[in-house]
N, C-alpha and C. Protein backbone atom coordinates (compact mmCIF):
# COMPACT_ATOMS: atom_id res chain seq x y z
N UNK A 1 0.85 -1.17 0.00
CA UNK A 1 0.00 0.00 0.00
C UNK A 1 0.89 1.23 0.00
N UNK A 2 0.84 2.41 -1.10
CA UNK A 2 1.47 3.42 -0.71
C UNK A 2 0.91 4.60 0.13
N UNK A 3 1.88 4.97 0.82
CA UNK A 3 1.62 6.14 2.13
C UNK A 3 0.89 6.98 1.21
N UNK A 4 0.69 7.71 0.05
CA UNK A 4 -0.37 8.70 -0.19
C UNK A 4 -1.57 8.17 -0.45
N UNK A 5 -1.95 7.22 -0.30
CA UNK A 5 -3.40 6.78 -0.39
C UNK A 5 -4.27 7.32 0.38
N UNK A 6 -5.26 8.04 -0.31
CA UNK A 6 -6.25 8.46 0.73
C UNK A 6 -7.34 7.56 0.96
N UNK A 7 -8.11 7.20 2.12
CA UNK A 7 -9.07 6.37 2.03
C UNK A 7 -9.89 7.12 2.69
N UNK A 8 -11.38 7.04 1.91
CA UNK A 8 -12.53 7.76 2.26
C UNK A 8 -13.86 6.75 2.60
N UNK A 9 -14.24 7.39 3.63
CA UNK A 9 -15.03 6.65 4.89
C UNK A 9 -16.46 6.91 4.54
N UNK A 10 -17.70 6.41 4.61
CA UNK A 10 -18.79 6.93 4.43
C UNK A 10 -19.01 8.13 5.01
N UNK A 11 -19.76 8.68 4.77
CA UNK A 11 -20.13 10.34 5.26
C UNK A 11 -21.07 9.80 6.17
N UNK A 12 -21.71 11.08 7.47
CA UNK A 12 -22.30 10.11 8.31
C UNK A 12 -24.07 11.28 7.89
N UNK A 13 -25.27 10.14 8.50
CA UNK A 13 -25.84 10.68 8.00
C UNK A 13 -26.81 11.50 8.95
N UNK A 14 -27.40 12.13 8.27
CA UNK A 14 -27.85 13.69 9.30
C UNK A 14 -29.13 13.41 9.97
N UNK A 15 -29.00 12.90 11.19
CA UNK A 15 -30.65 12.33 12.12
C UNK A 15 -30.53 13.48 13.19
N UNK A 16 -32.14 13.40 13.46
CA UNK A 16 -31.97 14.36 14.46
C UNK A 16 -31.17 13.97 15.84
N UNK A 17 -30.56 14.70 16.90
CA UNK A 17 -30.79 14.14 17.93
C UNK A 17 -31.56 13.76 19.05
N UNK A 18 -31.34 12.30 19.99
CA UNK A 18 -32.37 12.05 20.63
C UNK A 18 -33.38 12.58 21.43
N UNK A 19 -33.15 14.28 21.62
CA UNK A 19 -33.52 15.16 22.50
C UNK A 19 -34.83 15.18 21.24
N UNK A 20 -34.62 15.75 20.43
CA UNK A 20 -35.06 16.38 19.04
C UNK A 20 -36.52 15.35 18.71
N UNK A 21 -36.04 13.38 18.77
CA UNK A 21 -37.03 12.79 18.46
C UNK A 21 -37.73 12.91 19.80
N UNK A 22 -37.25 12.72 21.24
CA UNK A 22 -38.36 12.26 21.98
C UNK A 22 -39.54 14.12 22.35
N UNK A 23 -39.16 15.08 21.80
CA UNK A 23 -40.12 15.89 21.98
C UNK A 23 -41.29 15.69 20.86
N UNK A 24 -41.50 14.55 19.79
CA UNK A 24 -42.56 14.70 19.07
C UNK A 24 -42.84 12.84 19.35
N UNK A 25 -44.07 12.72 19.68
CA UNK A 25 -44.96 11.14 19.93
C UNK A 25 -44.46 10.56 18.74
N UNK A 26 -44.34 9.37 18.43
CA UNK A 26 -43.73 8.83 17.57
C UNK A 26 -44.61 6.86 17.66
N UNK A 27 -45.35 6.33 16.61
CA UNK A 27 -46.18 5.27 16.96
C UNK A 27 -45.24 4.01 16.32
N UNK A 28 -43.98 4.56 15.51
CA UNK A 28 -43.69 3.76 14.80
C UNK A 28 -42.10 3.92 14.90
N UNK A 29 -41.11 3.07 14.19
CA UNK A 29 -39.85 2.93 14.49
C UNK A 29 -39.57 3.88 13.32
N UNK A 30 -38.66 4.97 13.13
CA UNK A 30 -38.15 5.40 11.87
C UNK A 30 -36.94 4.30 11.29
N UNK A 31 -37.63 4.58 9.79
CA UNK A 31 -37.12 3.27 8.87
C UNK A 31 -35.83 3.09 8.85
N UNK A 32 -35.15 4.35 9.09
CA UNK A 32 -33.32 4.32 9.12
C UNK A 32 -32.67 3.55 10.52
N UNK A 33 -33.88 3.05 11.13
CA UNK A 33 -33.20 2.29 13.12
C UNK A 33 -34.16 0.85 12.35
N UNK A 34 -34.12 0.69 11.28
CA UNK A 34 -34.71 -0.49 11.24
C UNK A 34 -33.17 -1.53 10.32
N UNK A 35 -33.40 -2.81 10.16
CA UNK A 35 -32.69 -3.85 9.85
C UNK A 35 -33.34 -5.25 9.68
N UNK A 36 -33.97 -4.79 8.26
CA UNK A 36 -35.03 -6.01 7.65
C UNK A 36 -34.28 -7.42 7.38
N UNK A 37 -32.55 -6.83 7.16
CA UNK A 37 -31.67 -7.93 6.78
C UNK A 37 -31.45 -9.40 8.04
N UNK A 38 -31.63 -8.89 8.64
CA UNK A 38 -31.58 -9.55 10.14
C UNK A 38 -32.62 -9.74 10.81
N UNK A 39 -32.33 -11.82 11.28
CA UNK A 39 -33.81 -12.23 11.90
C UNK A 39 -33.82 -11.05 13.37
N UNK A 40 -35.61 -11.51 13.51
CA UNK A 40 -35.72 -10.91 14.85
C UNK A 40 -34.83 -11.76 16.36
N UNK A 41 -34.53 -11.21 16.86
CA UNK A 41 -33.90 -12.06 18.25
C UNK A 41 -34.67 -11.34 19.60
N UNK A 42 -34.75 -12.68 20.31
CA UNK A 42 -35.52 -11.99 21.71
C UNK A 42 -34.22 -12.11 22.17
N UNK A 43 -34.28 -10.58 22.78
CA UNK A 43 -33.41 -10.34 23.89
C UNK A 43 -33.06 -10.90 25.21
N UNK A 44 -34.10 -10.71 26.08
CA UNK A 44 -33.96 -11.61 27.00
C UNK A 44 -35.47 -12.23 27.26
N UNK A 45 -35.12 -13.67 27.82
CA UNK A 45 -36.32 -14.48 28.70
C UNK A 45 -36.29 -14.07 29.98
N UNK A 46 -36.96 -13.25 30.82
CA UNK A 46 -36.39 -13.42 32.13
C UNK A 46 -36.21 -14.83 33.07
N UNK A 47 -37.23 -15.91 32.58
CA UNK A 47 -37.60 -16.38 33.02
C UNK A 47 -36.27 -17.87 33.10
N UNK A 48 -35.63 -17.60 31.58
CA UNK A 48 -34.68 -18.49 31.26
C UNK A 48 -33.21 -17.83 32.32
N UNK A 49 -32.97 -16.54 33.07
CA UNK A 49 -31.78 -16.17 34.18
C UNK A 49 -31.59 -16.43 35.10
N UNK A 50 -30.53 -16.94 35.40
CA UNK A 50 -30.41 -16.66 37.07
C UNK A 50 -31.19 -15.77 38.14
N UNK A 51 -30.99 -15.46 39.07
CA UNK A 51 -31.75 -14.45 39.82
C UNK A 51 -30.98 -13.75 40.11
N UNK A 52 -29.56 -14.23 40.19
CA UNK A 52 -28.48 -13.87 41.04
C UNK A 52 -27.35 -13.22 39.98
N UNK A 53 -26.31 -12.79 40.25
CA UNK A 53 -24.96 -11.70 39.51
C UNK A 53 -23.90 -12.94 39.55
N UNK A 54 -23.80 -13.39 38.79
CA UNK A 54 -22.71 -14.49 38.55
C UNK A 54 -21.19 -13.52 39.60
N UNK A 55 -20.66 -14.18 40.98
CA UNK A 55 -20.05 -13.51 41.86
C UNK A 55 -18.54 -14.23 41.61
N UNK A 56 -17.24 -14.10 40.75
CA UNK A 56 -16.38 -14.80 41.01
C UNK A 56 -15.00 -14.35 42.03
N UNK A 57 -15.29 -15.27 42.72
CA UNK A 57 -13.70 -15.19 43.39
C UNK A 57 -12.66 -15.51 42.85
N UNK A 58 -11.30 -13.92 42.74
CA UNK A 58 -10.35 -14.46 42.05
C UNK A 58 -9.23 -14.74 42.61
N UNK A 59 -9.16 -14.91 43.97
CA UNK A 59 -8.53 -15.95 44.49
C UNK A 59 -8.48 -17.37 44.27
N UNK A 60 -9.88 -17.75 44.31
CA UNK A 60 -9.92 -18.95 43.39
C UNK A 60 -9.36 -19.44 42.29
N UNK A 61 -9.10 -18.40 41.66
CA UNK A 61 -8.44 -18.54 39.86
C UNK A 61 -7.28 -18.70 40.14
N UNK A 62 -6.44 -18.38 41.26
CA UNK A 62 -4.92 -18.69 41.47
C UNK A 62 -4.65 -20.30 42.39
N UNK A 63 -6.14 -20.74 43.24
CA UNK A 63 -5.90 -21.59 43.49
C UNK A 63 -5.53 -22.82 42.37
N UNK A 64 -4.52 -23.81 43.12
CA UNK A 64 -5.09 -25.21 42.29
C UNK A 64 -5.50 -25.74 42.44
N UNK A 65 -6.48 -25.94 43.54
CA UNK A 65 -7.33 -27.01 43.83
C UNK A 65 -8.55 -26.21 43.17
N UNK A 66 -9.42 -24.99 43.20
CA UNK A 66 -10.40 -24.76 43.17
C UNK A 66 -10.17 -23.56 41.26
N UNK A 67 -9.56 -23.55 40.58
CA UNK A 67 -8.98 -22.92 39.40
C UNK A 67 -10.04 -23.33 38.28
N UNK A 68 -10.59 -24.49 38.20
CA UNK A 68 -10.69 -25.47 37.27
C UNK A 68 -12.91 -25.00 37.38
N UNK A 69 -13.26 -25.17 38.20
CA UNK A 69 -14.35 -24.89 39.07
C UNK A 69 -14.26 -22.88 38.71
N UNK A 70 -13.51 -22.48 39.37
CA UNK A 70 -13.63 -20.77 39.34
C UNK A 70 -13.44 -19.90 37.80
N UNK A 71 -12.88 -20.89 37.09
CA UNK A 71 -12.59 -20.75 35.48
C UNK A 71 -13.94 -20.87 34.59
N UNK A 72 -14.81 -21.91 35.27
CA UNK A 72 -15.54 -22.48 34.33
C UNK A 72 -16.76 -21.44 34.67
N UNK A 73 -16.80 -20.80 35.67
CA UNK A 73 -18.04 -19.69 36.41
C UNK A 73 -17.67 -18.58 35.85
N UNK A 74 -16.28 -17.93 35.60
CA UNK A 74 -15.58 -17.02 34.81
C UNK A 74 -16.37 -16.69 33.49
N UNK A 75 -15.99 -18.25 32.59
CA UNK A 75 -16.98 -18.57 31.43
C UNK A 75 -18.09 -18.09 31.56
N UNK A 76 -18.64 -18.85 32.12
CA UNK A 76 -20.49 -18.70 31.90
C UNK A 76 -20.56 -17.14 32.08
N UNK A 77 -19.98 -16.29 33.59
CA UNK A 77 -20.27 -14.88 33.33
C UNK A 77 -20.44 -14.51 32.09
N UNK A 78 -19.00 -14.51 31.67
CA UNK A 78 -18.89 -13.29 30.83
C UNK A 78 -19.43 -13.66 29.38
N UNK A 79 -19.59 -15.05 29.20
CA UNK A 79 -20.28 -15.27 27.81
C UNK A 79 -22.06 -15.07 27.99
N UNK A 80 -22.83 -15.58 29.26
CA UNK A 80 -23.66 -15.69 29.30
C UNK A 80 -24.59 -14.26 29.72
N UNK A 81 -23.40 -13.45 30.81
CA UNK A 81 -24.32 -12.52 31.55
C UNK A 81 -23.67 -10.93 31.11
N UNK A 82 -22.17 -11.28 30.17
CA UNK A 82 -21.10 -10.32 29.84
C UNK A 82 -20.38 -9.57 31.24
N UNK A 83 -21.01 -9.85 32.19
CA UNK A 83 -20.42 -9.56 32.97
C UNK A 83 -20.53 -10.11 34.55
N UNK A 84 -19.41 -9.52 35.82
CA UNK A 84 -19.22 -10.48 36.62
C UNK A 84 -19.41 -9.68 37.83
N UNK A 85 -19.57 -10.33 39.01
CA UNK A 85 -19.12 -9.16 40.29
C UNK A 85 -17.46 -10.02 40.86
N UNK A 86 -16.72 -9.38 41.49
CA UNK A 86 -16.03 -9.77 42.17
C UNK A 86 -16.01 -9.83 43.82
């Protein structure tokens, strides 16, 4: 690639801001926050969560007896809940 290459980025496009939409009632989604390309996904089940904040101890993670166990709760946080308490 040579250093004078310019590369040009889409231009961005001119929406109001959110202050701007929520002062007028609105019954419907504007078509530009829509994405027909993509199935619908439910967000969350509540019913399918824990109740509780996935809590890991990271003391545990240095143990070796208990590493293996505190690793695998690690997992599930952060894939399942994205996040953890300590």
């Amino acid at each position: 690639m040579e250093s004078n290459e310019v590369f040009k980025f889409g231009s961005s496009l001119l929406v109001p801001c959110v202050q701007e939409l929520a002062k007028k009632p609105i019954t419907t989604i504007p078509s530009r926050y829509l994405r027909p390309d993509q199935e619908n996904q439910v967000v969350s089940d509540a019913g399918s969560m824990p109740a509780e904040i996935p809590v890991i101890d990271m003391q545990a993670l240095v143990s070796k007896e208990s590493m293996d166990s505190e690793l695998a709760k690690l997992d599930f946080a952060c894939k399942d809940w994205g996040f953890f308490q300590v």
